[in-house]
Structure formats: structure tokens, C-alpha cells
C-alpha atoms as a PDB file:
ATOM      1  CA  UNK A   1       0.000   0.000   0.000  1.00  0.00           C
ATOM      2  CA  UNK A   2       1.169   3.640  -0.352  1.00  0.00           C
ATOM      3  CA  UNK A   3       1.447   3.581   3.424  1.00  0.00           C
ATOM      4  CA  UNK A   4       1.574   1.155   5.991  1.00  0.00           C
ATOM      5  CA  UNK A   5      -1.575  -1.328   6.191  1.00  0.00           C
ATOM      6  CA  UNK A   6      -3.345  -0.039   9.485  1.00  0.00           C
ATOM      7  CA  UNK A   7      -4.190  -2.343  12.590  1.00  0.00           C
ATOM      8  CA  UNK A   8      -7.629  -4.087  12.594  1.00  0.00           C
ATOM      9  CA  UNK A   9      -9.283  -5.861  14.846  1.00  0.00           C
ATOM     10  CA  UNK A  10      -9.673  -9.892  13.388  1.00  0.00           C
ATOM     11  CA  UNK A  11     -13.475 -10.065  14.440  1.00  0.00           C
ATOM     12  CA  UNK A  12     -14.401  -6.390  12.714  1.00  0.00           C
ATOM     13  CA  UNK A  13     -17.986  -7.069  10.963  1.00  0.00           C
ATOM     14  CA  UNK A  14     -17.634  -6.824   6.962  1.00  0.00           C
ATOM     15  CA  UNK A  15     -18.819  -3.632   5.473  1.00  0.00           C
ATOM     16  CA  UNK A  16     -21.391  -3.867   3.061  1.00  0.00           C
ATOM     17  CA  UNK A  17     -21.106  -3.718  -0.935  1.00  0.00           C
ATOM     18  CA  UNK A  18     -21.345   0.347  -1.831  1.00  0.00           C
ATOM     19  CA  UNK A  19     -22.810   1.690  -5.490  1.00  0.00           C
ATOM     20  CA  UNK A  20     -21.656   5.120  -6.829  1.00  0.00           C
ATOM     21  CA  UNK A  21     -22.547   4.554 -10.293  1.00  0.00           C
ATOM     22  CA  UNK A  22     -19.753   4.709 -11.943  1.00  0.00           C
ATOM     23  CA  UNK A  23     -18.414   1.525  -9.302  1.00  0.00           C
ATOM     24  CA  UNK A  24     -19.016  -0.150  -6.608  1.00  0.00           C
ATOM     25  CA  UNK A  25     -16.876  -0.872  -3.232  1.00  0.00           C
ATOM     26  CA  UNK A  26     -16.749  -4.088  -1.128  1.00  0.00           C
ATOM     27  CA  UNK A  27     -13.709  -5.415   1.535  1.00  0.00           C
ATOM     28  CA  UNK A  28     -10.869  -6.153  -0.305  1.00  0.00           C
ATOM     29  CA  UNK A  29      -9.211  -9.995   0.472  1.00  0.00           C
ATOM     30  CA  UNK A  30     -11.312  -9.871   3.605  1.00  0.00           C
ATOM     31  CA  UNK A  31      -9.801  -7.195   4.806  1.00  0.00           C
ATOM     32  CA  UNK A  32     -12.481  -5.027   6.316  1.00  0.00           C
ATOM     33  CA  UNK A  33     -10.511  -1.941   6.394  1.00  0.00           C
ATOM     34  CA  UNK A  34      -9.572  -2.005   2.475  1.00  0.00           C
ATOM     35  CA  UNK A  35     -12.020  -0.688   0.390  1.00  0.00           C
ATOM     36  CA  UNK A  36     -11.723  -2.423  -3.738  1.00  0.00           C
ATOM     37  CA  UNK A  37     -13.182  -0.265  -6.216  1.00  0.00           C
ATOM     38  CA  UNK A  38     -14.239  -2.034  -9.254  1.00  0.00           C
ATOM     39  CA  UNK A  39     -15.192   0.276 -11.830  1.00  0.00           C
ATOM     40  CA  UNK A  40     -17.769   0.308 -13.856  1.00  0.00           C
ATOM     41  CA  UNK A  41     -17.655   0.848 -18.501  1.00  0.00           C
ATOM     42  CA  UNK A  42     -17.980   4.325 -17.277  1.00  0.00           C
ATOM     43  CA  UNK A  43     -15.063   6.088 -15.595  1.00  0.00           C
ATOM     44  CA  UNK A  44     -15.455   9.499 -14.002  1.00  0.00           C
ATOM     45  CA  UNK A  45     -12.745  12.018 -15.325  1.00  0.00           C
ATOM     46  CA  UNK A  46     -13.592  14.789 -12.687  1.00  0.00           C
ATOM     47  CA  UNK A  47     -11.717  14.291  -9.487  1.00  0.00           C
ATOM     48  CA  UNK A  48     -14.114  16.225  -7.556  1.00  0.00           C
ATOM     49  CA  UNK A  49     -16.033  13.007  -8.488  1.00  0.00           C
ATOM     50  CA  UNK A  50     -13.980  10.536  -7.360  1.00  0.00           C
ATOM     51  CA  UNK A  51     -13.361  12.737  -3.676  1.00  0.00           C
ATOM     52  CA  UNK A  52     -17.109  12.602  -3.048  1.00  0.00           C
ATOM     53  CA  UNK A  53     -16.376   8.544  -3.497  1.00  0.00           C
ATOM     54  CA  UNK A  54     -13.628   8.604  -1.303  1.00  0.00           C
ATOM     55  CA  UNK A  55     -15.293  10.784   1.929  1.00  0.00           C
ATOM     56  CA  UNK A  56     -17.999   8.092   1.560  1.00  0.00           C
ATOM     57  CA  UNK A  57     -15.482   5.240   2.056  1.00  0.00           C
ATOM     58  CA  UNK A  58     -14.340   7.263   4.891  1.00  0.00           C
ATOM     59  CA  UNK A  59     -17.447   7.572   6.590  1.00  0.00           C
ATOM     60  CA  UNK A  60     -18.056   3.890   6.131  1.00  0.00           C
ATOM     61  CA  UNK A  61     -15.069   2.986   8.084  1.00  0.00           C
ATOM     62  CA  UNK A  62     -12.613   2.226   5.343  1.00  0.00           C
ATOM     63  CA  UNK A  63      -8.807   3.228   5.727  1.00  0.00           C
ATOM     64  CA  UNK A  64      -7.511   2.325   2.046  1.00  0.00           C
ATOM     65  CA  UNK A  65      -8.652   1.751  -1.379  1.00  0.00           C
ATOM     66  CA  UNK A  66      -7.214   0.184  -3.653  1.00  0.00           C
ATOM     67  CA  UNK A  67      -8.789   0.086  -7.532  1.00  0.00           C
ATOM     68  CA  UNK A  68      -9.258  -2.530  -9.779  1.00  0.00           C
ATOM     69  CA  UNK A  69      -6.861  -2.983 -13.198  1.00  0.00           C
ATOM     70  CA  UNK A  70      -7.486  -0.189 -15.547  1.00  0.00           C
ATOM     71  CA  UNK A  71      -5.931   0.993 -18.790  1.00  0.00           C
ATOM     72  CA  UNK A  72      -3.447   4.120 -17.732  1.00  0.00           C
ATOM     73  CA  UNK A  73      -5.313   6.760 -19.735  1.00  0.00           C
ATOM     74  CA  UNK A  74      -8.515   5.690 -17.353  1.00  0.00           C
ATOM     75  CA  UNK A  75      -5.857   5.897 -14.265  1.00  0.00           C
ATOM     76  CA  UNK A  76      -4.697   9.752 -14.637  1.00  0.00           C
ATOM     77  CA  UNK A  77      -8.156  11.273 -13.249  1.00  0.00           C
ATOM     78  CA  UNK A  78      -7.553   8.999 -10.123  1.00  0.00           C
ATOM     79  CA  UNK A  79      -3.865  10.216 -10.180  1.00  0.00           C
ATOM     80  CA  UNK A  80      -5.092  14.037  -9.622  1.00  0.00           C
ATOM     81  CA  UNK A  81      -7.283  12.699  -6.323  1.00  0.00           C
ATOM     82  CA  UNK A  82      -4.406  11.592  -4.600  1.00  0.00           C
ATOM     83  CA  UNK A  83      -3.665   7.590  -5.998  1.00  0.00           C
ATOM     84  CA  UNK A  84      -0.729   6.417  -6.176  1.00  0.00           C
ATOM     85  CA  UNK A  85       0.601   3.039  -8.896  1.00  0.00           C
ATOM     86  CA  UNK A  86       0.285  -0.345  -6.950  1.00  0.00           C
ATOM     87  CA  UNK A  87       0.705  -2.668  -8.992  1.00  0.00           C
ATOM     88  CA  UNK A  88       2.160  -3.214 -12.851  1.00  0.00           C
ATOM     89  CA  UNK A  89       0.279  -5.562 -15.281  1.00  0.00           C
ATOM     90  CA  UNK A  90       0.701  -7.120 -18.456  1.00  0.00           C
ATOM     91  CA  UNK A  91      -2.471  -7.356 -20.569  1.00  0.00           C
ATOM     92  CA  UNK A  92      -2.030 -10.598 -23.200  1.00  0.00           C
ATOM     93  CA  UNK A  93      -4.632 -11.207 -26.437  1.00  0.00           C
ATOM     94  CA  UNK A  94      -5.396 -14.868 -28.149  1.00  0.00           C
ATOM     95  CA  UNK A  95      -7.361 -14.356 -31.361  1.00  0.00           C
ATOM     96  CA  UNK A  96      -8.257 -17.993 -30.369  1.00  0.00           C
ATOM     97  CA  UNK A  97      -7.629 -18.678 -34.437  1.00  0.00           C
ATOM     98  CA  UNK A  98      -4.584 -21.344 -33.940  1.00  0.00           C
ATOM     99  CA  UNK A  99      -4.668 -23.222 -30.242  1.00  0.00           C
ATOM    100  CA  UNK A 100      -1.460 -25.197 -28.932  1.00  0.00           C
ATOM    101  CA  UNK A 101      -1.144 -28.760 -29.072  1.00  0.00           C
ATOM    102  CA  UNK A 102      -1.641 -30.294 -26.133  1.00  0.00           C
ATOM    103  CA  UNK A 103       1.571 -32.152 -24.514  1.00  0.00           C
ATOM    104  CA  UNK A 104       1.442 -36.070 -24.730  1.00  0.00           C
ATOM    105  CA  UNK A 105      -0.820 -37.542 -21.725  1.00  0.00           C
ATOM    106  CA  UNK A 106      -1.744 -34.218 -20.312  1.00  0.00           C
ATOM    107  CA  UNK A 107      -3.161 -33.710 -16.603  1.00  0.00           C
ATOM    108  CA  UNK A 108      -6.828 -34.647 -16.008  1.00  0.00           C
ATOM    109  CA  UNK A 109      -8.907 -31.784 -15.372  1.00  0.00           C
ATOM    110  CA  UNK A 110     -12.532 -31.653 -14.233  1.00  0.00           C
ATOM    111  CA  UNK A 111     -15.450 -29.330 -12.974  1.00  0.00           C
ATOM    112  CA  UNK A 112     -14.803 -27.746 -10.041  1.00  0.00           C
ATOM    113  CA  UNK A 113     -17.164 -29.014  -7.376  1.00  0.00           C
ATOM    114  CA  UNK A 114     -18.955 -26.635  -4.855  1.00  0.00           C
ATOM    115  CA  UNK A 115     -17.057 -28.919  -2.466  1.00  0.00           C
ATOM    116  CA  UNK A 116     -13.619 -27.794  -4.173  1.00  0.00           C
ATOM    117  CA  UNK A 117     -13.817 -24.292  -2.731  1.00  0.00           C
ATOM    118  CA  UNK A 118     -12.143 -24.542   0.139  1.00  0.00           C
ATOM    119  CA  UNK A 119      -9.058 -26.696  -0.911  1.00  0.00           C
ATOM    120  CA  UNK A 120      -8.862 -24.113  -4.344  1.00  0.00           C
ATOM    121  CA  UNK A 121      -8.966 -21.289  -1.426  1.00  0.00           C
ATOM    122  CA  UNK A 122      -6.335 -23.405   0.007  1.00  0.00           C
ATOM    123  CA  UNK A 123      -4.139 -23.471  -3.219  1.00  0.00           C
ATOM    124  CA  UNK A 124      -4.811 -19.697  -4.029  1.00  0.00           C
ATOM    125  CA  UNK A 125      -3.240 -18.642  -0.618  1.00  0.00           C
ATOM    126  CA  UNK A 126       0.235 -21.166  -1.734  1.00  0.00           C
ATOM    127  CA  UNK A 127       0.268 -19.960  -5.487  1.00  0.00           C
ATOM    128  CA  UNK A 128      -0.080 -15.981  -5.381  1.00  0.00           C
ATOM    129  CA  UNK A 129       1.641 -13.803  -2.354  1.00  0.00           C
ATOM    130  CA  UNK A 130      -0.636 -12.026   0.275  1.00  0.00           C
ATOM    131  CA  UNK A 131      -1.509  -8.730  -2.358  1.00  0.00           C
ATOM    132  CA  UNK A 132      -3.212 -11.357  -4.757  1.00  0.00           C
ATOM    133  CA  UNK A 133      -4.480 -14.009  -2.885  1.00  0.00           C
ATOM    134  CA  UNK A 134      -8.573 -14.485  -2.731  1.00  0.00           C
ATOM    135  CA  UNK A 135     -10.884 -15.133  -0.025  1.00  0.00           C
ATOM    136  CA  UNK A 136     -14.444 -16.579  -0.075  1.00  0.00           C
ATOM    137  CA  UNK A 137     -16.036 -13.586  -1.290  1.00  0.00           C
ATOM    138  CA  UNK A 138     -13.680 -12.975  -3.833  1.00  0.00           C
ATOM    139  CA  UNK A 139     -13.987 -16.418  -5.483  1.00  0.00           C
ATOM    140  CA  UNK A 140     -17.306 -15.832  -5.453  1.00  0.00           C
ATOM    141  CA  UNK A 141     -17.470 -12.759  -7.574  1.00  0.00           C
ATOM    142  CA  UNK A 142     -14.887 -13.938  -9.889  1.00  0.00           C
ATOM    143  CA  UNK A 143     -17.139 -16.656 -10.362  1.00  0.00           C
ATOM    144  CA  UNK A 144     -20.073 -14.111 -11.306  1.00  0.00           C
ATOM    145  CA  UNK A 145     -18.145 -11.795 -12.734  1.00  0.00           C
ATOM    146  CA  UNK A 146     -18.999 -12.496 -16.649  1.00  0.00           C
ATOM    147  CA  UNK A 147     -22.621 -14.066 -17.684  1.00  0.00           C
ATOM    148  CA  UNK A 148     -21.187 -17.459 -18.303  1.00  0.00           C
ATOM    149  CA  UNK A 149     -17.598 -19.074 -16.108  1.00  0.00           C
ATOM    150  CA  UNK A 150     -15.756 -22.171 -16.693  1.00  0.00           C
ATOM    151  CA  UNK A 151     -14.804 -23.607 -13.267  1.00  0.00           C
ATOM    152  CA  UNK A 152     -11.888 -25.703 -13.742  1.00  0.00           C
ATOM    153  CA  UNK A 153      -9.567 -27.882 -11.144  1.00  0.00           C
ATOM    154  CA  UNK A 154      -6.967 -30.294 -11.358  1.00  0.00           C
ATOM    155  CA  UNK A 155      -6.672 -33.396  -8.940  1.00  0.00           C
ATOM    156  CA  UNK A 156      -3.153 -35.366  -8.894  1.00  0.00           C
ATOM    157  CA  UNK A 157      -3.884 -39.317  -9.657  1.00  0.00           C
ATOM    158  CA  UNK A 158      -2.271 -40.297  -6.830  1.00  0.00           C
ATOM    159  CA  UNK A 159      -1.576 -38.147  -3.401  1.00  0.00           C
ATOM    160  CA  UNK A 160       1.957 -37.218  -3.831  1.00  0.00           C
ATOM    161  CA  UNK A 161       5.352 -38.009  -1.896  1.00  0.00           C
ATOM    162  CA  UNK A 162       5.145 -34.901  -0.221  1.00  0.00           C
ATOM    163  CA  UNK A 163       7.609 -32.923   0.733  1.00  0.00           C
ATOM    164  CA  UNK A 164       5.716 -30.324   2.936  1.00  0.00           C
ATOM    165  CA  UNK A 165       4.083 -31.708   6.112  1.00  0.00           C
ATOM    166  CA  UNK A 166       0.662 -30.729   4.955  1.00  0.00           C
ATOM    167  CA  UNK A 167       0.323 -31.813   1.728  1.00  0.00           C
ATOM    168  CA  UNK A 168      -1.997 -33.977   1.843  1.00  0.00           C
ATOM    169  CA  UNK A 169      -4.364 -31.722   3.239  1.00  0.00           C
ATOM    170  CA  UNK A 170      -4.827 -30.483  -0.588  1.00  0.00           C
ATOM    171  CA  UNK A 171      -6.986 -32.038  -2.832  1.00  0.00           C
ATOM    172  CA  UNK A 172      -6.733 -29.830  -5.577  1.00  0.00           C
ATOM    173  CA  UNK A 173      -3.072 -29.377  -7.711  1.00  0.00           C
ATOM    174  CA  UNK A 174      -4.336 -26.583 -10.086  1.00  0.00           C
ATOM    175  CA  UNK A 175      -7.614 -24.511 -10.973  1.00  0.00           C
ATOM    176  CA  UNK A 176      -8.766 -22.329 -13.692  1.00  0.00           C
ATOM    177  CA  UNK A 177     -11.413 -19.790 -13.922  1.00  0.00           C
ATOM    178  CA  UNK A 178     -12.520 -18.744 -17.283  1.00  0.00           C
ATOM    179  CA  UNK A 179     -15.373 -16.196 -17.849  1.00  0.00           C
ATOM    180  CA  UNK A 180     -17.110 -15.335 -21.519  1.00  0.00           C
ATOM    181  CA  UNK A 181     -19.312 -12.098 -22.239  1.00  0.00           C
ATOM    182  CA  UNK A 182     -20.576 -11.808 -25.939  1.00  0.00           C
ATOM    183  CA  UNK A 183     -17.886 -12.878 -28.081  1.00  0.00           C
ATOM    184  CA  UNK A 184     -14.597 -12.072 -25.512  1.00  0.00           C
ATOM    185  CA  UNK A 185     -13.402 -13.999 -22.874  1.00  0.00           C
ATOM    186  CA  UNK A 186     -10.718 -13.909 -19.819  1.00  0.00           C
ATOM    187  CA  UNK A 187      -8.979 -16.247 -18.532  1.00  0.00           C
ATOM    188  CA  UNK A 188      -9.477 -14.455 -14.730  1.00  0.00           C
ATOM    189  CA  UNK A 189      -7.745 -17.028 -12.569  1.00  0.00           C
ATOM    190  CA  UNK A 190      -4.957 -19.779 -13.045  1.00  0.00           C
ATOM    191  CA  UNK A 191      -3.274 -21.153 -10.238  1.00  0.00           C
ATOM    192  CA  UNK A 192      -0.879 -24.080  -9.766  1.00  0.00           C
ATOM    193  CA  UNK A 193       0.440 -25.864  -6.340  1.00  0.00           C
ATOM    194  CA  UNK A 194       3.979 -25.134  -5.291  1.00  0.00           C
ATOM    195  CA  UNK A 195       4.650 -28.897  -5.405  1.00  0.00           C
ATOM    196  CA  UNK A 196       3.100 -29.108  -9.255  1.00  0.00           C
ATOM    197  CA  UNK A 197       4.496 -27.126 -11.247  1.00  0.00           C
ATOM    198  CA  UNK A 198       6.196 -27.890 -14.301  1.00  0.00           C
ATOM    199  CA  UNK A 199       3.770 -30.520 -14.897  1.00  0.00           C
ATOM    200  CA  UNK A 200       2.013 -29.001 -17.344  1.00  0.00           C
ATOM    201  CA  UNK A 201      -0.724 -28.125 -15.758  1.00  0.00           C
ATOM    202  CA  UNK A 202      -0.674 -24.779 -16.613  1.00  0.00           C
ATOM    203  CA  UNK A 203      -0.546 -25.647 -20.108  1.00  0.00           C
ATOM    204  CA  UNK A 204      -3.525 -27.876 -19.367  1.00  0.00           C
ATOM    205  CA  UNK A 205      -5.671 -25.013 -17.861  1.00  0.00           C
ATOM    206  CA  UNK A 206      -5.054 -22.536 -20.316  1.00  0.00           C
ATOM    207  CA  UNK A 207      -5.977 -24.817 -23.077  1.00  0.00           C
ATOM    208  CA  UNK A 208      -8.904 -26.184 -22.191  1.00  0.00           C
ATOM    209  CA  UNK A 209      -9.848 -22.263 -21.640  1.00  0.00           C
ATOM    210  CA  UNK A 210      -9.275 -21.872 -25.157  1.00  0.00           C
ATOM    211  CA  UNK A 211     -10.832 -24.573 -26.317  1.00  0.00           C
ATOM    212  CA  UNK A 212     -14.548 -23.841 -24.292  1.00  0.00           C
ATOM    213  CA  UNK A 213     -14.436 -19.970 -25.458  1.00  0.00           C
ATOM    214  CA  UNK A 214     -13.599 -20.821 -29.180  1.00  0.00           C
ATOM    215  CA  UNK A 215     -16.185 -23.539 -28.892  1.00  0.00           C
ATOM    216  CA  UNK A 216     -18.729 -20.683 -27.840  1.00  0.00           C
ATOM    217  CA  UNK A 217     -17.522 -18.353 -30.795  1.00  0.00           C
ATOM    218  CA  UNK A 218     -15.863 -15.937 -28.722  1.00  0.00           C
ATOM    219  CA  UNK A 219     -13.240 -14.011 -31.190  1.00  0.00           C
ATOM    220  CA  UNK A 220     -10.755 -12.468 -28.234  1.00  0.00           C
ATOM    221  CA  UNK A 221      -9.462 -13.755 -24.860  1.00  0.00           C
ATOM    222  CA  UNK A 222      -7.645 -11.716 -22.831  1.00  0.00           C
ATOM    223  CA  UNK A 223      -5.280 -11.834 -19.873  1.00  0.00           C
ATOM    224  CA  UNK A 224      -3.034 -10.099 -17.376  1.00  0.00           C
ATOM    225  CA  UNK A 225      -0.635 -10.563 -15.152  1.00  0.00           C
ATOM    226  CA  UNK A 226       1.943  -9.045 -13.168  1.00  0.00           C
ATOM    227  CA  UNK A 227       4.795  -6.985 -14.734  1.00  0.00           C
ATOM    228  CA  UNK A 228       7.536  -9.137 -13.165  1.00  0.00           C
ATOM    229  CA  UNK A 229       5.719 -12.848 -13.062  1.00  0.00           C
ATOM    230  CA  UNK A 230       7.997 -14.197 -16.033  1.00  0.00           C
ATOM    231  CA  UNK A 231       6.534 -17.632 -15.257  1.00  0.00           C
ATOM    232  CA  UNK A 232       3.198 -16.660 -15.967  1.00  0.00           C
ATOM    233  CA  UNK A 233       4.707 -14.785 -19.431  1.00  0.00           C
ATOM    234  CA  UNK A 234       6.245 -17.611 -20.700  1.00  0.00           C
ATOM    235  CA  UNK A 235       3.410 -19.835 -20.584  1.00  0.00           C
ATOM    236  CA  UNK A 236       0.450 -17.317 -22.027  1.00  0.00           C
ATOM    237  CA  UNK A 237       3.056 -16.254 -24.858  1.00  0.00           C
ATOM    238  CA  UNK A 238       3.643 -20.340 -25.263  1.00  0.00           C
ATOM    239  CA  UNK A 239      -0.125 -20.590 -26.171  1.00  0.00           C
ATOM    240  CA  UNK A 240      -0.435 -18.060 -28.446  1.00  0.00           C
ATOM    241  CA  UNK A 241      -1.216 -15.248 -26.438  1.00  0.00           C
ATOM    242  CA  UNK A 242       0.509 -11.674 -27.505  1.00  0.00           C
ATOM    243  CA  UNK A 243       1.400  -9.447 -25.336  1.00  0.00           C
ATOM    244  CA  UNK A 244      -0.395  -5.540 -25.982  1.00  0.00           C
ATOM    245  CA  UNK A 245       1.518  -2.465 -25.665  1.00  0.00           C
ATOM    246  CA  UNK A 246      -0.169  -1.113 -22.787  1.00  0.00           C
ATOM    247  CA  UNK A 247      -1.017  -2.790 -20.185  1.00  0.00           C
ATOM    248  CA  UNK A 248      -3.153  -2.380 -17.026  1.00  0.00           C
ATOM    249  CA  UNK A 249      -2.674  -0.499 -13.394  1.00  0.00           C
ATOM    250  CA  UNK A 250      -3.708  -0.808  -9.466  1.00  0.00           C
ATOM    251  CA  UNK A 251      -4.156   2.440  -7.842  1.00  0.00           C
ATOM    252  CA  UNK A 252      -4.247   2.799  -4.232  1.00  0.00           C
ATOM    253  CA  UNK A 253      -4.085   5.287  -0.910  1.00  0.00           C
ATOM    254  CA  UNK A 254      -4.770   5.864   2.161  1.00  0.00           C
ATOM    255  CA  UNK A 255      -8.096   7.814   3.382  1.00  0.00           C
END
């Protein structure tokens, strides 16, 4: 954050979704003193605008804000009321035309189960560090996020030799979440256990992505990650996925 992450107490009560419009504000991670923004197609370009948001926040009991990914030229109005860059992020296209070829005996993937929630919550916390990482609520919206979701996870054949303690408390070695609105589509999640990478489950996960949205005639997919995940790079520009010249930012500040 631009400045330290202030104290809260663990048992603070969740503070309900806001509406201004334009966007709409809910805890962000759990964390019931960070506000996330998510904007709307609509994005104000009057600071005095976006302060009126902000005092709200403030009454509301929210300490920091922090935005979702937007385009810079949508970031500079937010720049003038006081945020600050957070976070870097590449933005990748597929025109879904030419797909890889899948590796010989690939993982097994299969639906995600309502019961898979809480070991993919489980892998989510392992895979990205504490910035990234979702809790219940925002699985959920990811999940809702786009009129139609693919819901993918990846269970090992056998449990593994396991080097960590705990291993075997996770059922789940990969997931994928893959939304579709009108004819584009996003790959919004992909996450892979410590213990399984270079499997090819990534591989796995992106492809069978690809595969449902060209299947449902969507023309574009779209990505993003972060500006210095070089894993992540390599394996979206390995399935065909170019990278655009401008990418996407995370604002944040304090109130």
C-alpha cells in the first residue's frame, strides 16, 4: 500500500457492498478496512467526483482503497485525487484462431465441485503472495463476474510423496477460472500448487480455456498478469497469447 496497512481488529464485521454509479466498493481480500473499487464501462474524469467517493469510504469505516486494473489513460483522473501506482500488469490477447497442441498424456482436469472451494482457497493462498491471494467472497465474484464461467480444477492421480508436512491436506493441484461475455473472454484465474508445477498443468488449464471460449464463438481472450511474473509470461506467450503495448494499473491510498 502507499502507506503502511493499518491495525484491525480480526473479528471487525464486513462492510457492506457500496454503489456510486460509476463503481461499486466491497472489503478487499477480507480485509475489512480495504475498500476495492471495481469500476464500472464508465469512468469518471472529474476528481471532484472521485473525492465525493472517497469521503464516503471514509465515513463507512474504510482506511484504504485500492482500484481494480485499468488501462493508464482511465488511471490519470484517479492520479489528480491523490492515488498512487500499486501494482504493474501485463495485458495478453489470443485471437483464439490457432490453439497449442496439447503435450502427450496431459493432466486430467474436471469441474470444479462446490465442495472444491475450500481446498482451491487453500491453493490460491500457496500460489499468489498475500496482495493477490482471494478469499471466499472474492472467489465468489470472480465466479459471477462475466454471464457465463468455466470452473476448472486439477486433482493429482495419486496423493503425492510430499515434501511439505501438509500436503496432503490439498486435494486440488491446479484450478482455472474462465469467464465469456458476448464474443470475448478472460482467462481471470490460473493457479498451480507449489509442489506441481512444471507438470504441465498450466498448459492444461489454459488450453482447455481456449478450447470452451472458441467452442462458444468468442473471437478475443484476454489476460493479465503481473509486470515481473515471467513464469506466468512464458506460458500465455507459449499458447499463443501476444502481449499488448499497454497494459493495465492498481491504484491505491490511504483515506
Amino acid at each position: 500500500m502507499t502507506g503502511g496497512r493499518p491495525a484491525h481488529p480480526a473479528n471487525a464485521p464486513a462492510l457492506p457492498q457500496q454503489s456510486f454509479g460509476w463503481a461499486r466498493a466491497a472489503p478487499w481480500r477480507g480485509h475489512a478496512d480495504i475498500a476495492h473499487l471495481v469500476l464500472g464501462e464508465r469512468v469518471p474524469s472529474d476528481p471532484s467526483v472521485i473525492d465525493s467517493c472517497l469521503n464516503a469510504l471514509r465515513r463507512s469505516g474504510y482506511t484504504t482503497v485500492v482500484t481494480t486494473a485499468m488501462p493508464p489513460g482511465d488511471a490519470l483522473p484517479f492520479v489528480d485525487a491523490g492515488f498512487e501506482m500499486r501494482e504493474r500488469l501485463h495485458l495478453l490477447e489470443h485471437d483464439l484462431v490457432t490453439l497449442p497442441r496439447a503435450r502427450p498424456n496431459p493432466p486430467r482436469l474436471r469441474r470444479a465441485w462446490r465442495t472444491d472451494r475450500a481446498p482451491v482457497l487453500a491453493l490460491d493462498h500457496l500460489a499468489f503472495d498475500e496482495f493477490w491471494r482471494l478469499e471466499d467472497l472474492g472467489l465468489r465474484e470472480a465466479l459471477q463476474a462475466t454471464p457465463a464461467v468455466r470452473f476448472r480444477v486439477g486433482v493429482p492421480a495419486r496423493p503425492p510423496a510430499g515434501n511439505a508436512p501438509d500436503r496432503e491436506r490439498f486435494e486440488a493441484a491446479a484450478y482455472a477460472i474462465t469467464g465469456r461475455a458476448g464474443r470475448q473472454g478472460y482467462l481471470q484465474r490460473i493457479a498451480v500448487h507449489p509442489d506441481d508445477r512444471r507438470q504441465g498443468w498450466g498448459q492444461a488449464l489454459v488450453l482447455d480455456a481456449l478450447r470452451w471460449l472458441r467452442r462458444h464463438d468468442v473471437r478475443r481472450a484476454l489476460v493479465n498478469t503481473q509486470w515481473k511474473n515471467t513464469g506466468a509470461m512464458a506460458l500465455y506467450e507459449s499458447c499463443g497469447f501476444h502481449r499488448l503495448p499497454v497494459g493495465l494499473c492498481v491504484l491505491d491510498r490511504n483515506l
